[in-house]
N, C-alpha and C. Protein backbone atom coordinates (compact mmCIF):
# COMPACT_ATOMS: atom_id res chain seq x y z
N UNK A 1 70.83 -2.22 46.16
CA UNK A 1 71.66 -1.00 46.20
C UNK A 1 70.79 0.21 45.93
N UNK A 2 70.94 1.25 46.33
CA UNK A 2 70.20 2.46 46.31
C UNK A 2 70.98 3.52 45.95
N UNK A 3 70.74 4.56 44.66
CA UNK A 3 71.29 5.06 43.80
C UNK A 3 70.71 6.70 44.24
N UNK A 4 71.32 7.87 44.46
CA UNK A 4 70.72 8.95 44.59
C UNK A 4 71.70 10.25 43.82
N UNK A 5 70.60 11.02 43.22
CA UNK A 5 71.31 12.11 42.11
C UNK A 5 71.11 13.43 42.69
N UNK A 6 71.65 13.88 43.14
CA UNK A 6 71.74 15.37 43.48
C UNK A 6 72.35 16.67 42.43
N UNK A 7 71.35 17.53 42.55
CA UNK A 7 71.64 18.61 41.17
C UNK A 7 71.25 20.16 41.84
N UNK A 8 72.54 20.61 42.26
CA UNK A 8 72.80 21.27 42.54
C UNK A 8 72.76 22.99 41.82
N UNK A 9 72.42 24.38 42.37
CA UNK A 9 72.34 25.79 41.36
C UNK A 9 72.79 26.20 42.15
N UNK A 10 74.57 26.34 41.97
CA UNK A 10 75.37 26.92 41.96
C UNK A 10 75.58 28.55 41.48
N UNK A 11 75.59 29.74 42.02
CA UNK A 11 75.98 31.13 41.06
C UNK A 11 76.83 31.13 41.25
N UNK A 12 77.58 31.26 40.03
CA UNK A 12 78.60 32.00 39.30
C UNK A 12 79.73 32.39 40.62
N UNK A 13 79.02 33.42 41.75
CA UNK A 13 80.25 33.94 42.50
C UNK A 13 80.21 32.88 43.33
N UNK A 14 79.62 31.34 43.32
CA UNK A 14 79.54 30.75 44.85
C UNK A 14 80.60 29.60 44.23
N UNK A 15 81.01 29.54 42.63
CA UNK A 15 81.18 28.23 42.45
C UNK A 15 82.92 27.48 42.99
N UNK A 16 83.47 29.00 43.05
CA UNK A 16 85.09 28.11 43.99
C UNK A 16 84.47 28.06 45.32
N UNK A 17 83.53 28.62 45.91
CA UNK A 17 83.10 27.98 47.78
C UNK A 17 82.62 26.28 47.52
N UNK A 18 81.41 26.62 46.26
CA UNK A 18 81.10 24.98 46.56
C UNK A 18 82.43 24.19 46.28
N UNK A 19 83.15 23.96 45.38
CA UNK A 19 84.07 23.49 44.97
C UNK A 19 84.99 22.60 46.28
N UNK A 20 85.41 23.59 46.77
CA UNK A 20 85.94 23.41 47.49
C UNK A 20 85.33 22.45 48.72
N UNK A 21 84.29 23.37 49.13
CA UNK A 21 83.80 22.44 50.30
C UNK A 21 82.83 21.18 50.22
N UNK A 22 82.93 20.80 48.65
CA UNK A 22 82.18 19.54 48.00
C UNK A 22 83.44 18.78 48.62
N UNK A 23 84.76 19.11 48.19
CA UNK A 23 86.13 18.20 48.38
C UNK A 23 86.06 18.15 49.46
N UNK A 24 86.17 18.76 50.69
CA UNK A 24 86.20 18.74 51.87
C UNK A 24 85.48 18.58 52.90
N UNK A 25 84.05 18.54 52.52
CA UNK A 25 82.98 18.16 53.39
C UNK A 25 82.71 16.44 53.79
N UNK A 26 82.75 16.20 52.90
CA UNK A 26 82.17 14.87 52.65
C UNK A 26 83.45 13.84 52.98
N UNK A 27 84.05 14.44 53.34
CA UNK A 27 85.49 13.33 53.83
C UNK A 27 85.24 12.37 55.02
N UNK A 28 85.30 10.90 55.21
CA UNK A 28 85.07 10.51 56.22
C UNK A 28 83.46 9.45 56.07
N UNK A 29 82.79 10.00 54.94
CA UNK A 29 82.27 9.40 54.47
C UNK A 29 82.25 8.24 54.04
N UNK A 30 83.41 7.68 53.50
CA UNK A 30 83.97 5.82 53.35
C UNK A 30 84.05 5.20 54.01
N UNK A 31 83.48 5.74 55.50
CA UNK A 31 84.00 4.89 56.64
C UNK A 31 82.58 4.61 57.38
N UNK A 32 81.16 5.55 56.71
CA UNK A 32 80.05 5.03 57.41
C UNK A 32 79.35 3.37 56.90
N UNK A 33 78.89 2.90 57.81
CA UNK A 33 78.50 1.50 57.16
C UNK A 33 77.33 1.86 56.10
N UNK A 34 77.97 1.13 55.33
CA UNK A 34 76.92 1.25 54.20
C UNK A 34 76.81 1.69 53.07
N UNK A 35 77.73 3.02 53.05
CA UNK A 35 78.22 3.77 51.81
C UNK A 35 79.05 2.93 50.61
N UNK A 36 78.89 3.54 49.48
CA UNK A 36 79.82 3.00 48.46
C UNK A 36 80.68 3.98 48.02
N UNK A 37 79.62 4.75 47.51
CA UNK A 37 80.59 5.97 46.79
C UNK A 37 79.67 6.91 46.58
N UNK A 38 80.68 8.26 45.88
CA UNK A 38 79.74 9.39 45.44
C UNK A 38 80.69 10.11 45.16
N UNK A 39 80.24 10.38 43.89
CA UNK A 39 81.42 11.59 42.85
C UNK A 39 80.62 12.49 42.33
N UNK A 40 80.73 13.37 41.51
CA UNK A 40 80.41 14.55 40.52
C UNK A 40 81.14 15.29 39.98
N UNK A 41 80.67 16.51 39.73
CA UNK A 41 81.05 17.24 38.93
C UNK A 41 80.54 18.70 38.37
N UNK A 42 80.81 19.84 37.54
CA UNK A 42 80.12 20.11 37.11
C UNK A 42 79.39 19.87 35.51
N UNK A 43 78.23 20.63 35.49
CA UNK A 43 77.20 19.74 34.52
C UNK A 43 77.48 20.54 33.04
N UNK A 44 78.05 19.47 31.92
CA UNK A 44 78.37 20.50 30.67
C UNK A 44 77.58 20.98 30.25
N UNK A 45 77.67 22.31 29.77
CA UNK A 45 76.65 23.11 28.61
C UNK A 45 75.69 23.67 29.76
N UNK A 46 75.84 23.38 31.41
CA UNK A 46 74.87 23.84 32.12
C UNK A 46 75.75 24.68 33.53
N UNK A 47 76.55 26.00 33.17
CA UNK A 47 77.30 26.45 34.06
C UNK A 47 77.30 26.64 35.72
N UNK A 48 76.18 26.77 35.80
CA UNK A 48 75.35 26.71 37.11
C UNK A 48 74.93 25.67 37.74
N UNK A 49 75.50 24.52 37.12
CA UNK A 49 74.98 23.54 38.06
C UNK A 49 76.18 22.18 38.10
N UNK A 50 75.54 21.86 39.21
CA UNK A 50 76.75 21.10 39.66
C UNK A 50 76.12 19.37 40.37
N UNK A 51 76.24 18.35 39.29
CA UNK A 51 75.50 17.01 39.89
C UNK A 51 76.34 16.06 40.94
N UNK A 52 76.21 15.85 41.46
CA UNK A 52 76.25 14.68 42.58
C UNK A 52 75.62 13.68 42.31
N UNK A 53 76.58 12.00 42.08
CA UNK A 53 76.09 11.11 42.22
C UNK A 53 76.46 10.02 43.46
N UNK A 54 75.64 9.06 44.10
CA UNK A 54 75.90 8.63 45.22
C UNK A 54 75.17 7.21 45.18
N UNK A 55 76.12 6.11 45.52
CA UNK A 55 75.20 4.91 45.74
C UNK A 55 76.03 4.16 47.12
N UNK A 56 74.15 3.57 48.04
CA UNK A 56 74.17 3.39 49.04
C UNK A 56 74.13 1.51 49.05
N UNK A 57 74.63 0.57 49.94
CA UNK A 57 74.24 -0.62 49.84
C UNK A 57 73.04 -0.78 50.06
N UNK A 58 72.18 -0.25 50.77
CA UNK A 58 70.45 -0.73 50.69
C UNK A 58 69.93 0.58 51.69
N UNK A 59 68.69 0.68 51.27
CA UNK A 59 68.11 1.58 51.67
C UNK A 59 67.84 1.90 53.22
N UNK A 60 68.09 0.74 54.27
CA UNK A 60 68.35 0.39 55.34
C UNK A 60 69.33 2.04 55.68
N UNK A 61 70.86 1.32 55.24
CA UNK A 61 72.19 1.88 55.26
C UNK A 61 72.05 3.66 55.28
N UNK A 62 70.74 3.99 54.16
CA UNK A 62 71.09 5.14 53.29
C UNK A 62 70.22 6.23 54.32
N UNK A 63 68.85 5.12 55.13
CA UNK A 63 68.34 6.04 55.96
C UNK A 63 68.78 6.09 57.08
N UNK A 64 69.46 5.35 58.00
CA UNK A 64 70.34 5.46 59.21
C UNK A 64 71.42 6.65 59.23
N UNK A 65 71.48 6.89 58.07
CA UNK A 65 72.51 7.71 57.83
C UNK A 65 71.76 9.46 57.77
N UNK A 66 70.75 9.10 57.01
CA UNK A 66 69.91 10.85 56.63
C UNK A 66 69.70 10.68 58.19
N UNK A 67 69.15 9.88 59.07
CA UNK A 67 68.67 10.30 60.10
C UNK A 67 69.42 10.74 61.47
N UNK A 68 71.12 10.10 61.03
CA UNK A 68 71.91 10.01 62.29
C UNK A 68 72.99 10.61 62.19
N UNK A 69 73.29 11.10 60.87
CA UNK A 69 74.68 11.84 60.43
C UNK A 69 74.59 13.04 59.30
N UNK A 70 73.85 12.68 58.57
CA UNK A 70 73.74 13.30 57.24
C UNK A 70 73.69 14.89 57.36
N UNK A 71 73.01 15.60 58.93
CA UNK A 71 73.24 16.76 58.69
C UNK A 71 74.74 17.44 59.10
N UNK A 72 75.47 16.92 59.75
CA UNK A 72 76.22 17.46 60.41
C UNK A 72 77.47 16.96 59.06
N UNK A 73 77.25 16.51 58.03
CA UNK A 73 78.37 16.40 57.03
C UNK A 73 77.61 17.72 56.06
N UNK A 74 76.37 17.76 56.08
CA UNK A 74 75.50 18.70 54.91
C UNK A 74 75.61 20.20 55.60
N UNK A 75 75.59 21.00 56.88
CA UNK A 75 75.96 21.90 57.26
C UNK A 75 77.15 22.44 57.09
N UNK A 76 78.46 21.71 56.50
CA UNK A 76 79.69 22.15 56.50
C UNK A 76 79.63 22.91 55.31
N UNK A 77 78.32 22.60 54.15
CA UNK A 77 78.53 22.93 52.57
C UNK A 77 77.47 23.99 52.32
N UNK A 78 76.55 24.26 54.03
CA UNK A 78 75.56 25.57 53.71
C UNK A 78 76.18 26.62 53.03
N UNK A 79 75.05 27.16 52.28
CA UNK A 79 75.38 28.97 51.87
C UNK A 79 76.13 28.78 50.61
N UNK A 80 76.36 27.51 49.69
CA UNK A 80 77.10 27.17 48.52
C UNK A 80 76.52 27.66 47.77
N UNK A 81 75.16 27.35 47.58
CA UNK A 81 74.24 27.08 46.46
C UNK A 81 73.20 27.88 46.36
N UNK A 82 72.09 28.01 45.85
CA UNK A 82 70.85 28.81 45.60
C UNK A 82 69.58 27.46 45.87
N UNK A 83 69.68 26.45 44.91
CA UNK A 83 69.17 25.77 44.85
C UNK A 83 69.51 24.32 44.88
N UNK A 84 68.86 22.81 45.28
CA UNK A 84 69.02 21.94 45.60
C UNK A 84 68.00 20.83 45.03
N UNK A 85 68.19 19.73 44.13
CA UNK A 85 67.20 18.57 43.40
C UNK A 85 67.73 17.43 43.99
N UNK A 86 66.98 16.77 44.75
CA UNK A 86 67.55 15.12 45.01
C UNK A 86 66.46 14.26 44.50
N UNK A 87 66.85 13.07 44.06
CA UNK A 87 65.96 11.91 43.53
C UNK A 87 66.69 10.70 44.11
N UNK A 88 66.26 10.10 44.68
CA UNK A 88 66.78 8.78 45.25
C UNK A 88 65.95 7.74 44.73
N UNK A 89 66.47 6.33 44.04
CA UNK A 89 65.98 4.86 44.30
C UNK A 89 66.53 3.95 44.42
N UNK A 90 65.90 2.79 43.84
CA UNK A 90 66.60 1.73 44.10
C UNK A 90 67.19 1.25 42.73
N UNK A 91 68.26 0.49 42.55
CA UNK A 91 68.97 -0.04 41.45
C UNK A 91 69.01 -1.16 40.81
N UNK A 92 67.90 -1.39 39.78
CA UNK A 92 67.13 -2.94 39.31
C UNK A 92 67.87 -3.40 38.53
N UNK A 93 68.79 -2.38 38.08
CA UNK A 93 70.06 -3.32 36.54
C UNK A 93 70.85 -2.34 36.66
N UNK A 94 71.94 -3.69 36.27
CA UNK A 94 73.42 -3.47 36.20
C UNK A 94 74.11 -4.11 35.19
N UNK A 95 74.89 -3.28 34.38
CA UNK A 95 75.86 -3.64 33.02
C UNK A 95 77.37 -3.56 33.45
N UNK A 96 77.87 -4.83 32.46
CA UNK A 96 79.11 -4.61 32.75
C UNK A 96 79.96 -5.12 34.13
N UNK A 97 79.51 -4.18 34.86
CA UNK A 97 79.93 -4.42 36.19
C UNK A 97 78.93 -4.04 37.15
N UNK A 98 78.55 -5.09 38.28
CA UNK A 98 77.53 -4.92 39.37
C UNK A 98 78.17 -3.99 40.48
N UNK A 99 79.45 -3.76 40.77
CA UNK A 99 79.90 -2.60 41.47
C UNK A 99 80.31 -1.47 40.91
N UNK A 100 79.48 -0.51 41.50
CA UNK A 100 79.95 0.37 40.27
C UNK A 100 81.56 1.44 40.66
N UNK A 101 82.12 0.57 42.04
CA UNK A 101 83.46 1.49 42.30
C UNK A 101 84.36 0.93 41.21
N UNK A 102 83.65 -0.23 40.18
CA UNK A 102 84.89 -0.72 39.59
C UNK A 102 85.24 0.16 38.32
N UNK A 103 84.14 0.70 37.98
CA UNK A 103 83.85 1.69 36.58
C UNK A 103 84.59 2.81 37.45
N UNK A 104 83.95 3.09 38.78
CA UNK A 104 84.18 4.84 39.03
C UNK A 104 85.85 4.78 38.91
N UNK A 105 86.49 3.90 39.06
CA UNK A 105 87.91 3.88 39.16
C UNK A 105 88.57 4.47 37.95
N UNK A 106 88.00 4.08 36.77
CA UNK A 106 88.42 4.42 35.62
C UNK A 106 87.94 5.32 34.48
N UNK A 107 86.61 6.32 36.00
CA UNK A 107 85.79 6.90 34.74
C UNK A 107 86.47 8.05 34.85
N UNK A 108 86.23 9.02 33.53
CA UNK A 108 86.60 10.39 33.95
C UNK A 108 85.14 11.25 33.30
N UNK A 109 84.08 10.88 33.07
CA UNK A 109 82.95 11.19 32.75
C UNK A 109 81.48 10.31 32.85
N UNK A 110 80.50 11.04 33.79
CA UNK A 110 79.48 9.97 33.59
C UNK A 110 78.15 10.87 33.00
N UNK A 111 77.59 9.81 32.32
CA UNK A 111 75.94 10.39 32.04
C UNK A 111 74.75 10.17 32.82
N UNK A 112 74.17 11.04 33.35
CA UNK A 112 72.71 10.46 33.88
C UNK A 112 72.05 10.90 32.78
N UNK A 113 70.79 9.90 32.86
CA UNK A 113 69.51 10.16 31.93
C UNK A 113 68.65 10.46 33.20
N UNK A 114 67.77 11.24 33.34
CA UNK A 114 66.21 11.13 34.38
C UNK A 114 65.05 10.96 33.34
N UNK A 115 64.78 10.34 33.12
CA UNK A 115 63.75 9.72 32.60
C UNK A 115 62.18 9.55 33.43
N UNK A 116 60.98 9.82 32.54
CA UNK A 116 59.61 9.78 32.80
C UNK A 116 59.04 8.88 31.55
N UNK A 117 58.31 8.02 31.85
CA UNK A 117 58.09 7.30 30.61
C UNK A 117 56.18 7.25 30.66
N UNK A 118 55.88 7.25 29.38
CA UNK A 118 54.36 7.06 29.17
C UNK A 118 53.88 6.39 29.80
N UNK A 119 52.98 6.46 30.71
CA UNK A 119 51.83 6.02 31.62
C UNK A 119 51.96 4.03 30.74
N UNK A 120 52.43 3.15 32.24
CA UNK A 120 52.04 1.91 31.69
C UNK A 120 53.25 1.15 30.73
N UNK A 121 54.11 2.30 30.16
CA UNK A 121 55.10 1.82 29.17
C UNK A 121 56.37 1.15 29.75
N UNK A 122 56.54 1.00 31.10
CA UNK A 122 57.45 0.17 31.86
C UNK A 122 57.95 -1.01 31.87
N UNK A 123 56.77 -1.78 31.91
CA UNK A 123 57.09 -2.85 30.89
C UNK A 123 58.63 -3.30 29.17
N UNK A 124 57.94 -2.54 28.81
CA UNK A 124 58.68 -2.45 27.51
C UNK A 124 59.81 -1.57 27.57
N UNK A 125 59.81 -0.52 28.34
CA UNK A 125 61.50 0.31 28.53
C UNK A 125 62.39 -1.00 29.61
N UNK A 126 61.43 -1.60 30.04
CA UNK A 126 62.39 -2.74 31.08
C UNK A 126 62.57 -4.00 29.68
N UNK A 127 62.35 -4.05 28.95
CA UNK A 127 62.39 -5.39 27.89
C UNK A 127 63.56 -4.48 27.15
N UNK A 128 62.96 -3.20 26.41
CA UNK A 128 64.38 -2.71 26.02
C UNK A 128 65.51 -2.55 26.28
N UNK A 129 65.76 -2.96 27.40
CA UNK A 129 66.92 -2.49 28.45
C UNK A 129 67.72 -3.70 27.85
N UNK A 130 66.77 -5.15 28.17
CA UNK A 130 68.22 -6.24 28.02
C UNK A 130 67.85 -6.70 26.61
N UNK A 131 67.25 -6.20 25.64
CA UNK A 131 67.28 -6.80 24.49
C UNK A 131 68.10 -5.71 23.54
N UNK A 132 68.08 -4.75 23.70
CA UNK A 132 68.47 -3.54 22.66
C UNK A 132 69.51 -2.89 23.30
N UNK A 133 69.55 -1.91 25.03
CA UNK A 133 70.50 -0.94 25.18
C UNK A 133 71.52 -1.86 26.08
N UNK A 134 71.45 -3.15 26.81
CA UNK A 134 72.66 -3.65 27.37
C UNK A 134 73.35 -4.11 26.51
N UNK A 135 73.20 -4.48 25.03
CA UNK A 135 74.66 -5.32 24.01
C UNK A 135 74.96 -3.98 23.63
N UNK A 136 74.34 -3.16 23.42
CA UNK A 136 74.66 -1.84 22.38
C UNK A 136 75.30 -1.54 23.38
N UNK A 137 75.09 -1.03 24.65
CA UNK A 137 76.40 -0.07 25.62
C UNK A 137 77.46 -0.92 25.53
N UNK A 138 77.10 -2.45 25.87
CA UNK A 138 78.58 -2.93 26.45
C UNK A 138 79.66 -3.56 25.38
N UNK A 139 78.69 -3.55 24.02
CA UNK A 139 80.08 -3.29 22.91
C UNK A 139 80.21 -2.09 22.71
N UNK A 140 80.05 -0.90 23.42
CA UNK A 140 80.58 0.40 23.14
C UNK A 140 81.74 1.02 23.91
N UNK A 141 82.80 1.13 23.16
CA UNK A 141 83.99 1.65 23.35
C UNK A 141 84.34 2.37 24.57
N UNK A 142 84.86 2.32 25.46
CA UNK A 142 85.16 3.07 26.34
C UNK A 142 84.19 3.36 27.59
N UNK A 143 82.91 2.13 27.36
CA UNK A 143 81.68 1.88 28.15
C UNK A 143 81.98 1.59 29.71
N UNK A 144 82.36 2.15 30.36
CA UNK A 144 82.93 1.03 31.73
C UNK A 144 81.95 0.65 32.50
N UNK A 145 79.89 0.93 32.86
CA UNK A 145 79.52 0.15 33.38
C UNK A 145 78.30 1.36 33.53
N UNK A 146 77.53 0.71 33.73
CA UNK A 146 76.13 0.89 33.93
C UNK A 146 74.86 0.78 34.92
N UNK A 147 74.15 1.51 35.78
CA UNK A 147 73.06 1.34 36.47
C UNK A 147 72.03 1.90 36.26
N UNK A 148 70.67 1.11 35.64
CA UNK A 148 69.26 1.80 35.99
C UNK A 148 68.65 1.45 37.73
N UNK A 149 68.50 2.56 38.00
CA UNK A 149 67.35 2.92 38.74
C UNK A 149 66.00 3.40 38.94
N UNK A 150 64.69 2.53 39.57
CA UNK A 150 63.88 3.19 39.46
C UNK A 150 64.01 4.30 41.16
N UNK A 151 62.88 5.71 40.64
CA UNK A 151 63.35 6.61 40.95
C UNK A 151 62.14 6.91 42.23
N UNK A 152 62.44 6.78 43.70
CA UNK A 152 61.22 6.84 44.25
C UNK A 152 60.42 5.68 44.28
N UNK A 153 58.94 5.50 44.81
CA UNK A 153 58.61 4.42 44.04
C UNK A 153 57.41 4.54 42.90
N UNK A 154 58.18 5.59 41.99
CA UNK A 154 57.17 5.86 40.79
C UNK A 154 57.71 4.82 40.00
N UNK A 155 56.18 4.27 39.12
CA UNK A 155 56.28 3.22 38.18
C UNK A 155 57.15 3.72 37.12
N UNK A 156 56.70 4.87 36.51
CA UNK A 156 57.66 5.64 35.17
C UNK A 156 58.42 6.15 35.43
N UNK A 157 59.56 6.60 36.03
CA UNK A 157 60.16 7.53 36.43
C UNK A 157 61.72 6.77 36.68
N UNK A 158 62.47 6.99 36.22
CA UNK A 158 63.66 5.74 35.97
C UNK A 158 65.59 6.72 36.02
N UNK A 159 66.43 6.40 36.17
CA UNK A 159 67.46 6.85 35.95
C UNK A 159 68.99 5.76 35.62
N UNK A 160 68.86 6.16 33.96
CA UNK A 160 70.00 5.42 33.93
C UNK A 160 71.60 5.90 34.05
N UNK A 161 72.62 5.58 34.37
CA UNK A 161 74.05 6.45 34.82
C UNK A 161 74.96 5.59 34.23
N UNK A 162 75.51 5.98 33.25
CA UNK A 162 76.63 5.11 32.77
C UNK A 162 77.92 6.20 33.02
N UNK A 163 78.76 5.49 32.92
CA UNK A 163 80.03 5.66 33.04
C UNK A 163 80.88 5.57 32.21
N UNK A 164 81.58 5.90 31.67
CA UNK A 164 82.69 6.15 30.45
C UNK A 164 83.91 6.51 30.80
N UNK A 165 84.75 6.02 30.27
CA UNK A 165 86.34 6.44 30.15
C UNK A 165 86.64 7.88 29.97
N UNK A 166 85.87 8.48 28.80
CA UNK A 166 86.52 9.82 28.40
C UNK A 166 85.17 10.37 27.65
N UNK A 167 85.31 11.86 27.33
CA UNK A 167 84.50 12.42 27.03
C UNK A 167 84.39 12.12 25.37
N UNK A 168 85.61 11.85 25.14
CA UNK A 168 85.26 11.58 23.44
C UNK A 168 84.84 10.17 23.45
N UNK A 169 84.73 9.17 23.97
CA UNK A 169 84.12 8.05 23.97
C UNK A 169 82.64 8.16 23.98
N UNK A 170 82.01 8.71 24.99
CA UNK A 170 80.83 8.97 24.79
C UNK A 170 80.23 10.12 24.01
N UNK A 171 80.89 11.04 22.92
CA UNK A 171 80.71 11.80 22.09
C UNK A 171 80.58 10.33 20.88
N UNK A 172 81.51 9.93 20.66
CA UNK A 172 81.53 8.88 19.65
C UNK A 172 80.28 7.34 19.69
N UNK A 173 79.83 7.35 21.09
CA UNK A 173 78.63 6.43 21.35
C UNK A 173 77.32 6.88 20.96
N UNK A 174 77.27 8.49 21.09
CA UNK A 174 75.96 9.58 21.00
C UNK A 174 75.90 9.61 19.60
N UNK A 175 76.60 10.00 18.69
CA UNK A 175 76.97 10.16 16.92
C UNK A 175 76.99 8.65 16.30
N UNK A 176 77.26 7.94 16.63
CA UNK A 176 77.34 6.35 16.04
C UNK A 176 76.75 5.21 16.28
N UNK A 177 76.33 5.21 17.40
CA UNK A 177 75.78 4.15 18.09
C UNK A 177 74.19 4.56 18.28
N UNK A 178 74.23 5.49 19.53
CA UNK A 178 72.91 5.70 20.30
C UNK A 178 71.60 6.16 19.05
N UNK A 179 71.62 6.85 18.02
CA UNK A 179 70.61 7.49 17.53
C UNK A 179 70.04 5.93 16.71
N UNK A 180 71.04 4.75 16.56
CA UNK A 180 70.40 3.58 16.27
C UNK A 180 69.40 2.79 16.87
N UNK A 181 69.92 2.59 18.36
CA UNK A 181 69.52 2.17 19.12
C UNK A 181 68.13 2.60 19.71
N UNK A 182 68.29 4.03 19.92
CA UNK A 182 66.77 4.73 20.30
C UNK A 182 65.63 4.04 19.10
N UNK A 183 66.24 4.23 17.89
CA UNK A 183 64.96 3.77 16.78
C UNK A 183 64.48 2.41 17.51
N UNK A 184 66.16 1.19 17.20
CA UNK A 184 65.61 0.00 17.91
C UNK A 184 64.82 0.23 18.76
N UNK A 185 64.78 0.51 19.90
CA UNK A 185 64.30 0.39 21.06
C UNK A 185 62.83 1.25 21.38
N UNK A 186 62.28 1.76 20.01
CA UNK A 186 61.49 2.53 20.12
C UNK A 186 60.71 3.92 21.21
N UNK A 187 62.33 4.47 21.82
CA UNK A 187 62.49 5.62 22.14
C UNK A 187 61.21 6.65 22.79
N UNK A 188 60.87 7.00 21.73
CA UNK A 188 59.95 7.66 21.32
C UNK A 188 58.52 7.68 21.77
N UNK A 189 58.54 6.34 21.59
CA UNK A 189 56.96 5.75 22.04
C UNK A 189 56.69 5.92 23.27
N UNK A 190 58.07 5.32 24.01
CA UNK A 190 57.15 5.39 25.52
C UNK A 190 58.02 6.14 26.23
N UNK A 191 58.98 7.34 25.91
CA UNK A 191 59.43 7.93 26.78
C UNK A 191 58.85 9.35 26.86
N UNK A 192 57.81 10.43 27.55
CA UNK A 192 57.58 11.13 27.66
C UNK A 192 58.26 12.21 28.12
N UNK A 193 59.53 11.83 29.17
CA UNK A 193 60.51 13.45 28.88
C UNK A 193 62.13 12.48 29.37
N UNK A 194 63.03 13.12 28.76
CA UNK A 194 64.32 12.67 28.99
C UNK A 194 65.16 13.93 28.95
N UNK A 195 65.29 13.96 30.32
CA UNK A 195 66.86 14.97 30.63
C UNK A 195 67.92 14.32 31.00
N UNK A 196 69.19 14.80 30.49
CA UNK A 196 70.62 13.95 30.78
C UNK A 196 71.20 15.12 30.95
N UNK A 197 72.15 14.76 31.73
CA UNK A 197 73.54 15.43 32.50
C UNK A 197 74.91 14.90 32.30
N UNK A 198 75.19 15.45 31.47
CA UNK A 198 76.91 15.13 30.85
C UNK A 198 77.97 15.81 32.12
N UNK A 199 78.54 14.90 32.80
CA UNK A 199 79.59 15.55 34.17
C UNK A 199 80.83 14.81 34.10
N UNK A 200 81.19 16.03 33.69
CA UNK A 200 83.14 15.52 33.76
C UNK A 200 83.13 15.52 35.27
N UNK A 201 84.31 14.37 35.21
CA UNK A 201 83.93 14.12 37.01
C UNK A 201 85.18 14.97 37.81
N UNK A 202 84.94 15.38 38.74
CA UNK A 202 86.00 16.55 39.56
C UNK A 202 86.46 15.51 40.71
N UNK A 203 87.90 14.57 40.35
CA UNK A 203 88.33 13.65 41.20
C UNK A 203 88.38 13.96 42.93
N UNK A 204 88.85 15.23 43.39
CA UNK A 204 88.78 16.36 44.75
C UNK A 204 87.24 15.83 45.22
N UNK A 205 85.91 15.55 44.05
CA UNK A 205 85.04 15.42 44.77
C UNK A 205 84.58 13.77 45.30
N UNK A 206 85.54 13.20 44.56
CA UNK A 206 85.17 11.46 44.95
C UNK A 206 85.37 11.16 46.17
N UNK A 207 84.42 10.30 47.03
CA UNK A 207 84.54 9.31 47.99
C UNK A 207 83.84 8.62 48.02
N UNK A 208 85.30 7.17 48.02
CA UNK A 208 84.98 5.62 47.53
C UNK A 208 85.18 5.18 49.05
N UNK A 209 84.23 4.03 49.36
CA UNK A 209 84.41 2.99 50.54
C UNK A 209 85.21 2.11 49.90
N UNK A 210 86.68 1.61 50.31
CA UNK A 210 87.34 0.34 50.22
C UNK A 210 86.36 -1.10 49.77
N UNK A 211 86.65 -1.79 48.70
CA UNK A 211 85.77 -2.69 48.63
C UNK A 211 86.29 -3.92 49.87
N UNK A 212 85.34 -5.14 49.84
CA UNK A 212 86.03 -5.49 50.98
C UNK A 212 85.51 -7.44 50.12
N UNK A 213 85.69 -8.47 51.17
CA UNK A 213 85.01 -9.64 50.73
C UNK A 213 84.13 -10.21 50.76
N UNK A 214 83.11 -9.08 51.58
CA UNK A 214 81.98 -9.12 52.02
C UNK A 214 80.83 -8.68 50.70
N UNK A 215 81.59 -7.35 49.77
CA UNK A 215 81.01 -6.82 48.77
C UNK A 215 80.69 -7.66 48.31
């Protein structure tokens, strides 16, 4: 599966145009082969910006699409924005639930982390993952599911996206839980920069592909 984050700089006078034509552009989208989903929002504490998240069944799917459709859905949303960040990879772990339309169903907030980790320290942020942060998320309250991705094909460079029920759930995971876990997991050592994006999700902007029996 192939996971891609778009982070959008929105001004102030553009943000009911994007709004709108985030809801309305992208319609029709559930119906290309290959797609899963893709929701967002805008980004808390960051007024100007606005994230997009999107996951593709395989990278196959995700480039047939940039190459054969992708502009003529992305021209409908010109002149929104100022500025534009995409990071695309692939998706090596999954918590909870391996589809993630099953979380998006019930999230009303997700977190990305973008993560860069110390030269070589990959290893050990991939050991931390299933020894320390997969029991800690998935006994955490209101957790509905989880994907790391690596980002590109940089060795350090990683993105994890969880999903949550509500915004006070993951206020109550950040204060109680997480500042444990980072110690466990020794944090510190090998992560050289960590930015996260807290996005209440704007339902107008979701489109889910029907799961099917093939999923």
């Amino acid at each position: 599966m192939l996971f891609k984050l778009i982070v959008a700089t929105v001004p102030n006078d553009l943000r009911a145009k994007f709004s709108e034509s985030q809801a309305s552009a992208w319609g029709g989208l559930e119906s290309v082969p290959g797609f899963v989903a893709q929701i967002g929002g805008w980004v808390d504490d960051r007024p100007d910006s606005a994230a997009i998240v999107a996951y593709w069944k395989s990278e196959k799917f995700y480039s047939d699409f940039m190459r054969e459709q992708h502009d003529s859905y992305a021209n409908r949303q010109r002149d929104t924005y100022s500025a534009l960040r995409v990071h695309a990879g692939h998706v090596i772990l999954t918590m909870k639930e391996t589809d993630p339309r099953v979380a998006i169903a019930k999230a009303g907030l997700v977190r990305v982390s973008d993560i860069t980790l110390r030269r070589d320290s990959s290893p050990l942020f991939l050991a931390m993952q299933f020894d320390i942060w997969r029991p800690g998320l998935v006994s955490s309250g209101g957790m509905l599911g989880n994907t790391l991705s690596r980002l590109g094909r940089l060795p350090d460079r990683f993105a994890s996206t969880t999903f949550w029920r509500t915004g006070d759930a993951l206020r109550n995971y950040l204060e109680t839980v997480y500042p444990a876990l980072s110690v466990q997991a020794k944090l510190k050592d090998h992560v050289e920069e960590m930015v996260s994006y807290h996005i209440p999700l704007e339902p107008c902007w979701s489109v889910v592909a029907p799961r099917s029996d093939q999923d």
